[in-house]
N, C-alpha and C. Protein backbone atom coordinates (compact mmCIF):
# COMPACT_ATOMS: atom_id res chain seq x y z
N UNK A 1 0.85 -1.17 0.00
CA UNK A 1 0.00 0.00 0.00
C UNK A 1 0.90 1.24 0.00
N UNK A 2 0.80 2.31 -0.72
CA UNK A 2 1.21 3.71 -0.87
C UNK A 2 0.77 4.68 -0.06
N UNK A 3 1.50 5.61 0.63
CA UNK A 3 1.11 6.57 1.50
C UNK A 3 1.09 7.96 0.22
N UNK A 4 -0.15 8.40 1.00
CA UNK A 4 -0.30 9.80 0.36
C UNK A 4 0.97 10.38 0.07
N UNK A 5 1.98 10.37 0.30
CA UNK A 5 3.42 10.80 0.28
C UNK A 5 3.94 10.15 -0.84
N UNK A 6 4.17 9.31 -0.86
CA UNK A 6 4.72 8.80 -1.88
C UNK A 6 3.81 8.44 -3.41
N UNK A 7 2.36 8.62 -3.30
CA UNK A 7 1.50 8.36 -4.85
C UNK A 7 2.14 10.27 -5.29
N UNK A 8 2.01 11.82 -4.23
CA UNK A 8 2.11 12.54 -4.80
C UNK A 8 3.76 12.81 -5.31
N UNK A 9 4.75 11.76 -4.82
CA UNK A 9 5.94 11.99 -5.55
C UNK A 9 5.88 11.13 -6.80
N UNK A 10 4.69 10.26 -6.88
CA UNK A 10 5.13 9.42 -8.39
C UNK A 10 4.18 10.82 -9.12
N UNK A 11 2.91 11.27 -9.01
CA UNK A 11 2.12 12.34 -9.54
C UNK A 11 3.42 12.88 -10.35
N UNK A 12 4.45 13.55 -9.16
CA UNK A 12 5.32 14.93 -9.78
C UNK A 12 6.43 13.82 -10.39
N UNK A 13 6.97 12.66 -10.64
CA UNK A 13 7.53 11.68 -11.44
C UNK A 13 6.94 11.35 -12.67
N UNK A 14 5.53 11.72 -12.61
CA UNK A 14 5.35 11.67 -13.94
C UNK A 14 4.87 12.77 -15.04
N UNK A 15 4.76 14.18 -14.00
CA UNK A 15 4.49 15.18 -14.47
C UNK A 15 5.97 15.50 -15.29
N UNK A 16 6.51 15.28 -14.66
CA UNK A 16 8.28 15.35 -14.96
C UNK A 16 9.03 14.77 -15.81
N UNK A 17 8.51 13.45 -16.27
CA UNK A 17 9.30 12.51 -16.77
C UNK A 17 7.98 12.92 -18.19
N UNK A 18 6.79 13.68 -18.21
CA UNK A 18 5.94 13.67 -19.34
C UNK A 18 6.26 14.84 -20.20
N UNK A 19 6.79 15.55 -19.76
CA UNK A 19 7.35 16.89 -20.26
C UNK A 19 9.16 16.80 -19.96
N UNK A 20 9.57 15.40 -19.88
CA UNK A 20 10.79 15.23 -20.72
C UNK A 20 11.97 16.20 -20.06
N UNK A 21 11.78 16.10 -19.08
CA UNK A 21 12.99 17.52 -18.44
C UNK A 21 13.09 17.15 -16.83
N UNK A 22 13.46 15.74 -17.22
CA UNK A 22 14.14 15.34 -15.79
C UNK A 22 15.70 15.17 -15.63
N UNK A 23 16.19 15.47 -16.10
CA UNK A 23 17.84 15.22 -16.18
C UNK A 23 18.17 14.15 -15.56
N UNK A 24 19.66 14.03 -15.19
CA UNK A 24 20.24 12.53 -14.72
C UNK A 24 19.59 11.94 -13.54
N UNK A 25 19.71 11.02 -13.49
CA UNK A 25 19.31 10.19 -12.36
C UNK A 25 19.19 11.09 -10.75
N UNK A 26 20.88 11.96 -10.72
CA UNK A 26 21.17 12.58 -9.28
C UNK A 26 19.76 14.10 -10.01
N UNK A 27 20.05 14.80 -10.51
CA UNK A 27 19.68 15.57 -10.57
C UNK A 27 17.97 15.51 -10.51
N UNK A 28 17.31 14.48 -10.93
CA UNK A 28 16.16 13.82 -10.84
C UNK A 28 15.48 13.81 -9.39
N UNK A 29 16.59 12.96 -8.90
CA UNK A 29 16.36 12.70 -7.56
C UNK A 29 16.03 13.83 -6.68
N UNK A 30 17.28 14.73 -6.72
CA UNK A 30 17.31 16.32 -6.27
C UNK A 30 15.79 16.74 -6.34
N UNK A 31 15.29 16.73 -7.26
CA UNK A 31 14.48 17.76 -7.69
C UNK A 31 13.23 17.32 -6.76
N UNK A 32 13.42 15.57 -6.92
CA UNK A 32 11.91 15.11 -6.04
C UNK A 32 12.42 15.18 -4.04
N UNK A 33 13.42 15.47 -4.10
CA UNK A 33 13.79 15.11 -2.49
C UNK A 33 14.11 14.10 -2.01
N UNK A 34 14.76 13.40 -2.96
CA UNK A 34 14.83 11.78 -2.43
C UNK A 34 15.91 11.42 -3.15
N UNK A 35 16.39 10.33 -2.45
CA UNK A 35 17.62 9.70 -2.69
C UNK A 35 18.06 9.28 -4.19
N UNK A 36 19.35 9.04 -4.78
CA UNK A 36 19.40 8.15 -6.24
C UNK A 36 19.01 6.53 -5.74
N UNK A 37 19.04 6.22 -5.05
CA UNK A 37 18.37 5.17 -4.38
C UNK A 37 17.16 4.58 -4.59
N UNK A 38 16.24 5.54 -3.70
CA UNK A 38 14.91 5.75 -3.81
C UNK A 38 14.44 6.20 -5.16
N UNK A 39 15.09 6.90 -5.70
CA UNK A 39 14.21 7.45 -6.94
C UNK A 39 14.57 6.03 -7.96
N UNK A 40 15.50 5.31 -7.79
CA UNK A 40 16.00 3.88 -8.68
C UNK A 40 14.70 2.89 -8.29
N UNK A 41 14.41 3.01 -6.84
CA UNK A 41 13.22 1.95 -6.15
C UNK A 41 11.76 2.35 -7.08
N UNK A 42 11.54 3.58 -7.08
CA UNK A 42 10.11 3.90 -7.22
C UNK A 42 10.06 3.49 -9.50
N UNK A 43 11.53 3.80 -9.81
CA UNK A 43 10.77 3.60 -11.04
C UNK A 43 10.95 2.01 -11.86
N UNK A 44 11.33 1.38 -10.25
CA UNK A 44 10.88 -0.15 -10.41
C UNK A 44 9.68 -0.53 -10.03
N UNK A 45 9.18 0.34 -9.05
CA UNK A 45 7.64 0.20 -9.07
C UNK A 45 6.84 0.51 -10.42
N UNK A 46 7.12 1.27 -11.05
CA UNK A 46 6.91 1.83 -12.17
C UNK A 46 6.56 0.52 -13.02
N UNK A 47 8.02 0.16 -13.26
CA UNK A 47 8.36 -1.11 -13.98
C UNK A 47 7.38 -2.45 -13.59
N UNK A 48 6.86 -3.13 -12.27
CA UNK A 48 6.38 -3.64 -11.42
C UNK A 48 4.83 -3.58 -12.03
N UNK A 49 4.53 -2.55 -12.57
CA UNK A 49 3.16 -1.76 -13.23
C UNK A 49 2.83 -1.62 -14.66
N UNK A 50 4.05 -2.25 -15.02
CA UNK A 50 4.48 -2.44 -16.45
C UNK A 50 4.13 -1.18 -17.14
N UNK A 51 4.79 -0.12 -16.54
CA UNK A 51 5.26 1.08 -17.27
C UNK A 51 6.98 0.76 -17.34
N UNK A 52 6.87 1.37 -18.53
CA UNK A 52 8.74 0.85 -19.19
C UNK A 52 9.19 2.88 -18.88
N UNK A 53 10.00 2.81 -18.32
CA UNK A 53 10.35 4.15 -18.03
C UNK A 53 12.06 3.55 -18.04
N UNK A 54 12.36 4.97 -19.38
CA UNK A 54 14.12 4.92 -19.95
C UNK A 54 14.46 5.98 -20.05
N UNK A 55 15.51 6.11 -19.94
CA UNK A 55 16.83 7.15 -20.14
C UNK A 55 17.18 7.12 -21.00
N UNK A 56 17.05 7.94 -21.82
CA UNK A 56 17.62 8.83 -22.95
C UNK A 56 18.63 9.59 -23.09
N UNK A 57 20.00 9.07 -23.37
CA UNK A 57 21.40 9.57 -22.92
C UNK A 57 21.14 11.12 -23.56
N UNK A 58 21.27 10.96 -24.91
CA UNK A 58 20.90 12.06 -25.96
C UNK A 58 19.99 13.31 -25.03
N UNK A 59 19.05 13.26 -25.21
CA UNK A 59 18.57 14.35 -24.56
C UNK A 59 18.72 14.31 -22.81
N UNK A 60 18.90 13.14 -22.55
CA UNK A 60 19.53 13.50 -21.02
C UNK A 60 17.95 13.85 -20.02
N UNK A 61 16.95 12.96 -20.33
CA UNK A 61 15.65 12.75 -19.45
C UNK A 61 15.47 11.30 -19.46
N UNK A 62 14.36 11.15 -18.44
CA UNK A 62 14.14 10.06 -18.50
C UNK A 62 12.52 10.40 -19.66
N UNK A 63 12.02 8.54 -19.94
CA UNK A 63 11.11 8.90 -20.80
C UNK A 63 9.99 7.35 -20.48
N UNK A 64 8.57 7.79 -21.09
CA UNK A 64 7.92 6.95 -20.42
C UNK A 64 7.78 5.90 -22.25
N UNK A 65 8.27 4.43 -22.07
CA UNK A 65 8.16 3.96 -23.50
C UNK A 65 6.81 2.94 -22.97
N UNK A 66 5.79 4.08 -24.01
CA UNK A 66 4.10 3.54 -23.56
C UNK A 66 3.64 3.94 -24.89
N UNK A 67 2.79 3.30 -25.13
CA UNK A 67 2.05 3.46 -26.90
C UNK A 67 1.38 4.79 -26.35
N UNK A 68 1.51 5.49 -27.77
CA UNK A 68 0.79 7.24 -28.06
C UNK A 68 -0.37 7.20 -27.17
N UNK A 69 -2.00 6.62 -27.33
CA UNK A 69 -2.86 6.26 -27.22
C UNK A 69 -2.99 6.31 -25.30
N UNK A 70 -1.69 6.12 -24.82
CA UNK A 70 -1.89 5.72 -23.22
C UNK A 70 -1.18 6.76 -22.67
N UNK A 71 -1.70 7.16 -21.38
CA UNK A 71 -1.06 7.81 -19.96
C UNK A 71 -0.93 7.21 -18.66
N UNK A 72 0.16 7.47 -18.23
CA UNK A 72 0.00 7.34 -16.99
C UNK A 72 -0.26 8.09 -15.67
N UNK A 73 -0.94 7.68 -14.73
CA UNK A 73 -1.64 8.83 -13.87
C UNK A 73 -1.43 7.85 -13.03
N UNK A 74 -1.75 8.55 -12.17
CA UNK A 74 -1.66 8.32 -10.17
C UNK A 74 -3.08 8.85 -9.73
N UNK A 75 -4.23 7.71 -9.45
CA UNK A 75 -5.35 8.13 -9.16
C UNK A 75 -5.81 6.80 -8.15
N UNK A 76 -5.21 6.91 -6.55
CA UNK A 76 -5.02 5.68 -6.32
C UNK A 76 -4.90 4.11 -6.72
N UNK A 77 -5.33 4.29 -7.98
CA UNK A 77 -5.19 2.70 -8.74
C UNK A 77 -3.43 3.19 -9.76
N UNK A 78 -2.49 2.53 -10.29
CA UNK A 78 -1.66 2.90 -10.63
C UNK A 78 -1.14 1.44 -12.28
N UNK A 79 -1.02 2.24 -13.31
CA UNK A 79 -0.70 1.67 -14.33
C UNK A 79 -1.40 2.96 -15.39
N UNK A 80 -1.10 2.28 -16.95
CA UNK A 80 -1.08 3.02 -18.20
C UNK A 80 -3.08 2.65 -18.29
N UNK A 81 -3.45 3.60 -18.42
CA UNK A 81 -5.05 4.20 -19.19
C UNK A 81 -5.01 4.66 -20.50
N UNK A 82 -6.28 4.65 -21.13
CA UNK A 82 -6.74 5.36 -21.97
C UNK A 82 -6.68 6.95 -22.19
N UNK A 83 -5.88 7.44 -23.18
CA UNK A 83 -6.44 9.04 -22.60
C UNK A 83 -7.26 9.46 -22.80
N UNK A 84 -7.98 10.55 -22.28
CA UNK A 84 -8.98 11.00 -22.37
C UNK A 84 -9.54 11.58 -23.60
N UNK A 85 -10.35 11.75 -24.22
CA UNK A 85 -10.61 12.46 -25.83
C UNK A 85 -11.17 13.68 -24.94
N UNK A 86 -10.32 14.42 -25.80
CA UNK A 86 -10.53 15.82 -25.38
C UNK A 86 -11.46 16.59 -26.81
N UNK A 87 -12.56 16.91 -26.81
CA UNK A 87 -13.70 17.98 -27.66
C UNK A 87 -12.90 19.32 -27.85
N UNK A 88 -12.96 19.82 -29.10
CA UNK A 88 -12.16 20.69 -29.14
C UNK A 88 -13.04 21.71 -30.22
């Protein structure tokens, strides 16, 4: 089970990692408050959820490798959804 603490650091893990501007691993970590450790643990949970989350030497983020069609969100249940169709 996940503590409110830790679903809103995967929230800002994936706000982060969706807009591609998470830098290295340390600097990653930095940003969420948590260890290179911990931030290695959580995106094996990730993995665990069968979200494939990679590093991209080249641009130097991490990145979520999930078909176009899917997101991932943190809404107490945790894995890749449908996105939403947005009316425009």
């Amino acid at each position: 089970m996940c503590s409110r603490k830790m679903l809103n650091r995967f929230q800002k893990m994936i706000e982060v990692i969706a807009k591609e501007d998470t830098g290295s691993r340390k600097q990653f970590a930095k940003r969420l408050g948590v260890s290179e450790n911990t931030l290695w643990n959580y995106i094996q949970v990730f993995k665990e959820h069968d979200i494939v989350v990679k590093y991209d030497r080249r641009a130097k983020t991490y990145l979520f490798d999930i078909p176009e069609d899917m997101e991932v969100r943190v809404n107490w249940e945790f894995g890749t959804f449908k996105k939403a169709i947005k009316d425009s």
